[in-house]
Protein backbone atom coordinates (compact mmCIF):
# COMPACT_ATOMS: atom_id res chain seq x y z
CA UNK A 1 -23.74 -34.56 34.26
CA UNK A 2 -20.80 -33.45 36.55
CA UNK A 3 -20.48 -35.53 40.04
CA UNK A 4 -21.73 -32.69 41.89
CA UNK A 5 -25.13 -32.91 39.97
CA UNK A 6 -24.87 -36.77 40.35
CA UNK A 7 -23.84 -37.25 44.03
CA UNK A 8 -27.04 -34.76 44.85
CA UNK A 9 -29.59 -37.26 43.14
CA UNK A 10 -27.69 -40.47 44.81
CA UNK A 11 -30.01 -40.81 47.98
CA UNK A 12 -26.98 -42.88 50.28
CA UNK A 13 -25.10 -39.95 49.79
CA UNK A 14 -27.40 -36.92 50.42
CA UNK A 15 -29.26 -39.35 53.49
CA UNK A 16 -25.26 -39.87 55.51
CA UNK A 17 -25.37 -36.87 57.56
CA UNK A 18 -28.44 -37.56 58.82
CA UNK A 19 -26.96 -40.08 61.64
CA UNK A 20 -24.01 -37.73 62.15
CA UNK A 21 -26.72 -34.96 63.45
CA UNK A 22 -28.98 -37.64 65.05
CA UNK A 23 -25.62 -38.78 66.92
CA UNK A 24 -25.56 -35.21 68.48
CA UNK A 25 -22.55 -34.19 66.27
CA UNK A 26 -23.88 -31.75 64.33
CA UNK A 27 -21.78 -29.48 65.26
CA UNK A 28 -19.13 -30.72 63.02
CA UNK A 29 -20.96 -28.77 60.20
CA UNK A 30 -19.96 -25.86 61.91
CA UNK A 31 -23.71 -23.97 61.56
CA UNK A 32 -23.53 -24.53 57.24
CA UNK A 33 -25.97 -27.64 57.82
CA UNK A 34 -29.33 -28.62 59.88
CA UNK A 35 -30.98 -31.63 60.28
CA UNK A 36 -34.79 -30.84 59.38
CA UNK A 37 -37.51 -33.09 61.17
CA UNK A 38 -40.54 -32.91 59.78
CA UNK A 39 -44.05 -35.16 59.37
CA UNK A 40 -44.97 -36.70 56.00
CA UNK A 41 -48.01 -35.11 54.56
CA UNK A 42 -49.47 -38.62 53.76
CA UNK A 43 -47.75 -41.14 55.58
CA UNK A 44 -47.48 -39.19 58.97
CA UNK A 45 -44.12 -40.32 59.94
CA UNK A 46 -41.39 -38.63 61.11
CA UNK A 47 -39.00 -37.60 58.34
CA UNK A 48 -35.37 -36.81 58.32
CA UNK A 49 -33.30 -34.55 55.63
CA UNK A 50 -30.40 -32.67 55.87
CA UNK A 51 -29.97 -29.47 54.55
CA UNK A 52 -27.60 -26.59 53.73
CA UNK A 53 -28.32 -22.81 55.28
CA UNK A 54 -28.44 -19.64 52.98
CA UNK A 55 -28.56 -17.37 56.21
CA UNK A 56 -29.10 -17.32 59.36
CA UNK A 57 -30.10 -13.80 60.36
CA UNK A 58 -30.47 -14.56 64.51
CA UNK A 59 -29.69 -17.34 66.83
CA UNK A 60 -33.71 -18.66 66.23
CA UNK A 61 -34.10 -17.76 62.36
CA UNK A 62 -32.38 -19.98 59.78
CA UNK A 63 -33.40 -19.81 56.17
CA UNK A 64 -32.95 -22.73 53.83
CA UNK A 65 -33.33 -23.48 49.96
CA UNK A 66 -35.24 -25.61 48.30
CA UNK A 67 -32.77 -26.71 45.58
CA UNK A 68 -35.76 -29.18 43.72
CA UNK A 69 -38.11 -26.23 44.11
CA UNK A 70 -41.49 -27.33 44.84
CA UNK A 71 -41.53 -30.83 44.34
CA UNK A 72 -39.02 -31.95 47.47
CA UNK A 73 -40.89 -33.92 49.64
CA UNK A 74 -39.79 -31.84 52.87
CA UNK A 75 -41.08 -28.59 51.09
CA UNK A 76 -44.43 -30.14 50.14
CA UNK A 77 -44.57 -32.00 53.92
CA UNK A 78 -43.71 -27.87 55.21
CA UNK A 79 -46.55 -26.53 53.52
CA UNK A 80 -48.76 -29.22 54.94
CA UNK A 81 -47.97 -28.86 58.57
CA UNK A 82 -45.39 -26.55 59.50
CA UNK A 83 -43.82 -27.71 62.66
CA UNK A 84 -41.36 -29.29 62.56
CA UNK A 85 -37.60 -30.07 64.54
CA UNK A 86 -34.50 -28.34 63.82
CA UNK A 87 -30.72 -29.01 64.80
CA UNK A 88 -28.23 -27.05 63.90
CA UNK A 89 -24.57 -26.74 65.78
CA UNK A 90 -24.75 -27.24 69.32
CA UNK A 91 -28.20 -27.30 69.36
CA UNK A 92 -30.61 -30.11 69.05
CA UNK A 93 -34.32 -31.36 68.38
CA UNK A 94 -35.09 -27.34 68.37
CA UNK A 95 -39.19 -27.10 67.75
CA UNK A 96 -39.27 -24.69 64.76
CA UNK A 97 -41.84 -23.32 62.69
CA UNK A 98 -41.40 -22.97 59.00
CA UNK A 99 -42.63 -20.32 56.29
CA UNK A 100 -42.43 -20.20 52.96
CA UNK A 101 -40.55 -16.76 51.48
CA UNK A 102 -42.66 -14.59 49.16
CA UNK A 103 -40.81 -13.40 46.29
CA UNK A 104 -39.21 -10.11 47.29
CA UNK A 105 -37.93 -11.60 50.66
CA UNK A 106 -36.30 -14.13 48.88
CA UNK A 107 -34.39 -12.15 46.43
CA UNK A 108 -33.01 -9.96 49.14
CA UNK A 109 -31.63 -12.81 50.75
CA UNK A 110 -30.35 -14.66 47.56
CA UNK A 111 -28.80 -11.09 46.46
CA UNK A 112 -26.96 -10.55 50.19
CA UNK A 113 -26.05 -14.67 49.61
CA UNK A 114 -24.23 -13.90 46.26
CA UNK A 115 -22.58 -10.66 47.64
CA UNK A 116 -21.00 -12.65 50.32
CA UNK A 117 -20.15 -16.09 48.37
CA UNK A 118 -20.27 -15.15 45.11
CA UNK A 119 -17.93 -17.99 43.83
CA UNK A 120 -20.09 -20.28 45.61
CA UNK A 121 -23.42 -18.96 44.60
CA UNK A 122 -22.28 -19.52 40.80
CA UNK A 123 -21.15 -23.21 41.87
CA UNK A 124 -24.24 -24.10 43.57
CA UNK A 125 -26.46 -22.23 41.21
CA UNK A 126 -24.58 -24.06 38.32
CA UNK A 127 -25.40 -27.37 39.86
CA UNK A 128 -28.74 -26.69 40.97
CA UNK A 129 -29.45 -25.92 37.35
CA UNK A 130 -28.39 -28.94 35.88
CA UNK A 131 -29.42 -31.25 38.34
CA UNK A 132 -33.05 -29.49 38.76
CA UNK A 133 -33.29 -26.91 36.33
CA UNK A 134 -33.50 -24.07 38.41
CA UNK A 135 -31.21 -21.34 39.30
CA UNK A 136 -30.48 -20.06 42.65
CA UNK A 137 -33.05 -16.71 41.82
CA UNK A 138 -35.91 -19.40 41.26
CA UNK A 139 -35.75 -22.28 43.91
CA UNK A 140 -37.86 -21.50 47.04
CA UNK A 141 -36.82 -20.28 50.49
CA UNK A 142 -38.44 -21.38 53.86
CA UNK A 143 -37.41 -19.70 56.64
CA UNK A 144 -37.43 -21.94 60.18
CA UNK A 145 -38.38 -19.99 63.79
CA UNK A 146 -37.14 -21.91 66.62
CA UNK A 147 -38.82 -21.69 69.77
């Protein structure tokens, strides 16, 4: 398994961020990352994850991946209540609303994605796939309105 595949199943690693963007310096991402706050479907507690954007097509739309597909615990918690909190940049604790991408919406985004970073498309699809078995052109999009 290469250490890209490893270092996105080791949970200190993915979880450091989160206090960056909880420290207000999210910003330091420069727009590539949010902080998604969310409730737990079961437990009802706040939850915290950080995540990478595939687009952001205005100032109060960001879309975001699911790179586990269905089974991530922030996608399932989504499709149980979707409000949630986003921060992204400058901007902080943003009440968002989140919807789940049907099929052709999410391959026009994924194809304008790979026109514009196709080197990294093949390096994140590559790890997705061995870390999660899914390609890029499979895992879910959710796309977040901010108020």
């Amino acid at each position: 398994m290469s250490l890209a595949a490893r270092l996105l199943q080791t949970r200190w690693f993915v979880r450091a961020p989160i206090g960056m963007f909880r420290a207000r310096l999210g910003f330091l991402f420069g727009g590539r990352m949010l902080l998604l706050e969310h409730v737990g479907r079961k437990s009802g507690n706040v939850r915290y994850v950080v995540l990478e954007t595939v687009d952001r097509p205005a100032d109060d739309r960001v879309i975001i991946a699911s790179g586990f597909g269905e089974h991530s615990q922030w996608f399932r918690n989504l499709q149980a209540d979707p409000h949630c909190h986003v921060s992204i940049g400058w901007s902080h604790h943003r009440p968002a609303t989140a919807r789940v991408m049907d099929a052709d919406e999410s391959a026009t985004v994924i194809d304008g994605y790979r026109t514009k970073h196709p080197k990294t498309y093949d390096k994140l699809s590559a790890v997705m796939e061995e870390s999660a078995g899914l390609t890029m052109d499979e895992v879910p999009l959710v796309e977040l309105s901010m108020s």
